[in-house]
C-alpha atoms as a PDB file:
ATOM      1  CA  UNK A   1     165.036 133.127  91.938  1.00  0.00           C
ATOM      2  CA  UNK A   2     162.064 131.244  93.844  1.00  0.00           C
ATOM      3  CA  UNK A   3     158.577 132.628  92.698  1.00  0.00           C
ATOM      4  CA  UNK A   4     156.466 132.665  95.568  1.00  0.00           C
ATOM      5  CA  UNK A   5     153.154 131.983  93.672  1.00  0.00           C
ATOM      6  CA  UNK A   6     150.440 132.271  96.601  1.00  0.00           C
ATOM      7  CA  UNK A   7     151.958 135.797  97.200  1.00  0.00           C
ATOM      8  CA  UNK A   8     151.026 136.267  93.495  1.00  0.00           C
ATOM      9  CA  UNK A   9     148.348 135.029  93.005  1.00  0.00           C
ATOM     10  CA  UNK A  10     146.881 137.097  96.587  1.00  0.00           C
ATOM     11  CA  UNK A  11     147.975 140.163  94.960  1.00  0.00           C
ATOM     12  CA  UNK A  12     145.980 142.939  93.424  1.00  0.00           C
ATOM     13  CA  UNK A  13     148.773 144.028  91.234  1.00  0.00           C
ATOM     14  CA  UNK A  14     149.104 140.907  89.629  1.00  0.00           C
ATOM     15  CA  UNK A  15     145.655 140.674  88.800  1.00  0.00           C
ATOM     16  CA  UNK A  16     145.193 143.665  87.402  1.00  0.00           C
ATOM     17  CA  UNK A  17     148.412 143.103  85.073  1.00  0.00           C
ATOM     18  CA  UNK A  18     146.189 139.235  84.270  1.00  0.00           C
ATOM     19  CA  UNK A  19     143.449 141.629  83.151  1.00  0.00           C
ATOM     20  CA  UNK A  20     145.042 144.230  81.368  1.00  0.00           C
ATOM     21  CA  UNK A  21     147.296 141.731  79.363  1.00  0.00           C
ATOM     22  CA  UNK A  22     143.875 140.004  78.379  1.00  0.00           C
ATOM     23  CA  UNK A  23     141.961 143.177  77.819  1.00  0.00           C
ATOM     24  CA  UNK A  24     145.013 144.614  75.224  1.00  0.00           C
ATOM     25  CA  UNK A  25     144.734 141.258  73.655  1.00  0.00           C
ATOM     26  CA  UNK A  26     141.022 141.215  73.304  1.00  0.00           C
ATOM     27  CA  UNK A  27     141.207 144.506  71.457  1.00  0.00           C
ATOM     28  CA  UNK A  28     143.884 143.746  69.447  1.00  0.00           C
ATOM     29  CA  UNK A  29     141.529 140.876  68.044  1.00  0.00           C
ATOM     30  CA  UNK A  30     138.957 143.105  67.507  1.00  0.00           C
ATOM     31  CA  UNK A  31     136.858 141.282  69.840  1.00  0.00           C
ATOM     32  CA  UNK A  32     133.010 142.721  70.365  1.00  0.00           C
ATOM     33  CA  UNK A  33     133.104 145.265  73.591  1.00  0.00           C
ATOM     34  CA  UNK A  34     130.319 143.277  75.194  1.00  0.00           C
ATOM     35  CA  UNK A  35     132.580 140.315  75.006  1.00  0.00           C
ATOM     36  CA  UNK A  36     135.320 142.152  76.247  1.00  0.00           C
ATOM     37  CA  UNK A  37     133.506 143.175  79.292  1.00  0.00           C
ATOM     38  CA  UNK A  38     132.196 140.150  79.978  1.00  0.00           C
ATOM     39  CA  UNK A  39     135.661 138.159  80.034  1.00  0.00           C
ATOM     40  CA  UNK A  40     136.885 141.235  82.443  1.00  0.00           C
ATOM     41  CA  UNK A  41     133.792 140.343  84.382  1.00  0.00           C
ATOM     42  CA  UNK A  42     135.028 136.912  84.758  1.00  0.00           C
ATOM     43  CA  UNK A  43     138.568 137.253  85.372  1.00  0.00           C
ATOM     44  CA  UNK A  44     137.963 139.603  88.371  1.00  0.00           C
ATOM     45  CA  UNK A  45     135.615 137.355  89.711  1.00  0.00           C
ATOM     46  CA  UNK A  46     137.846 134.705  89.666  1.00  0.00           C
ATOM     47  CA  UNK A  47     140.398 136.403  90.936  1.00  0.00           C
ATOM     48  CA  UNK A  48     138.686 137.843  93.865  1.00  0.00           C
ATOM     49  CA  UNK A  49     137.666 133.947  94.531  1.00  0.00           C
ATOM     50  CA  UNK A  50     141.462 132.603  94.179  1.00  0.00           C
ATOM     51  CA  UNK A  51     142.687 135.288  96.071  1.00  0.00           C
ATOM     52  CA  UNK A  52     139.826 134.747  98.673  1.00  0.00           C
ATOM     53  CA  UNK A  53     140.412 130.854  98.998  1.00  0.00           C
ATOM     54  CA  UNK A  54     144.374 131.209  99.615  1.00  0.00           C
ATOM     55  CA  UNK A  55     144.388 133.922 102.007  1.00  0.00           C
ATOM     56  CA  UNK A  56     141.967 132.194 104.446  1.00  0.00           C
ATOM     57  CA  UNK A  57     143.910 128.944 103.827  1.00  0.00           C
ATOM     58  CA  UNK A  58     146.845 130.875 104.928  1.00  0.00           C
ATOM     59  CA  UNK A  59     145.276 132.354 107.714  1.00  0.00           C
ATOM     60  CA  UNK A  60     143.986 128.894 109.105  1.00  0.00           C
ATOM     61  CA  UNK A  61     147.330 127.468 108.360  1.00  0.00           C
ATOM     62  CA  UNK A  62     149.069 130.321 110.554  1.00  0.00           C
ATOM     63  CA  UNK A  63     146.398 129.547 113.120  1.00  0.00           C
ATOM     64  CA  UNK A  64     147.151 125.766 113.103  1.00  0.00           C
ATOM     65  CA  UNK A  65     150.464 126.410 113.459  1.00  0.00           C
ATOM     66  CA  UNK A  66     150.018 129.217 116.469  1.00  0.00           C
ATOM     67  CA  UNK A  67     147.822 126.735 118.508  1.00  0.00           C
ATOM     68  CA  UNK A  68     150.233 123.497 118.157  1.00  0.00           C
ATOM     69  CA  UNK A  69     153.335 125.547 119.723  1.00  0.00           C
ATOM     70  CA  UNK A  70     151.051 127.023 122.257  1.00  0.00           C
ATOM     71  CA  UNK A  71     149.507 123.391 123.335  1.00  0.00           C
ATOM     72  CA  UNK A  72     153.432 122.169 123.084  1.00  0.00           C
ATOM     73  CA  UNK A  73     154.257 124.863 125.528  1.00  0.00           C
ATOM     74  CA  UNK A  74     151.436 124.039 127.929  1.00  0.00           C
ATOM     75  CA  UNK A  75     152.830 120.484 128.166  1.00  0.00           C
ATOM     76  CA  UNK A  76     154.574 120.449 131.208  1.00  0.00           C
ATOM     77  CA  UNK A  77     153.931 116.860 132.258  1.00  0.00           C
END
């Protein structure tokens, strides 16, 4: 089984398993509310980075990729 980790780490439902695996745990500790919402705060903003970083490096990869068989194509010499 081959875990395709940029799919994973682009995906909403994986982050919001991340943050309510960390929010159980935080109340399980009987951590302060406050803090709780502040770590939330974090994760999601991280998230919403991480997934924003990989999906435009997958977009310029796809784009890469789209213009070097369309400049191999226009090679006729």
């Amino acid at each position: 089984m081959n875990i395709s980790w940029k799919q994973k780490f682009t995906s909403r439902k994986f982050w919001m398993a991340i943050i309510g695996f960390v929010t159980a745990l935080l109340i399980a500790f009987n951590v302060h509310d406050l803090t709780v919402e502040q770590v939330i705060a974090v994760i999601t903003a991280m998230s919403s980075l991480i997934a924003y970083i990989i999906g435009e490096g997958l977009t310029d990869a796809a784009r890469a990729k789209h213009e070097i068989s369309t400049d191999k194509k226009g090679d006729g010499n």
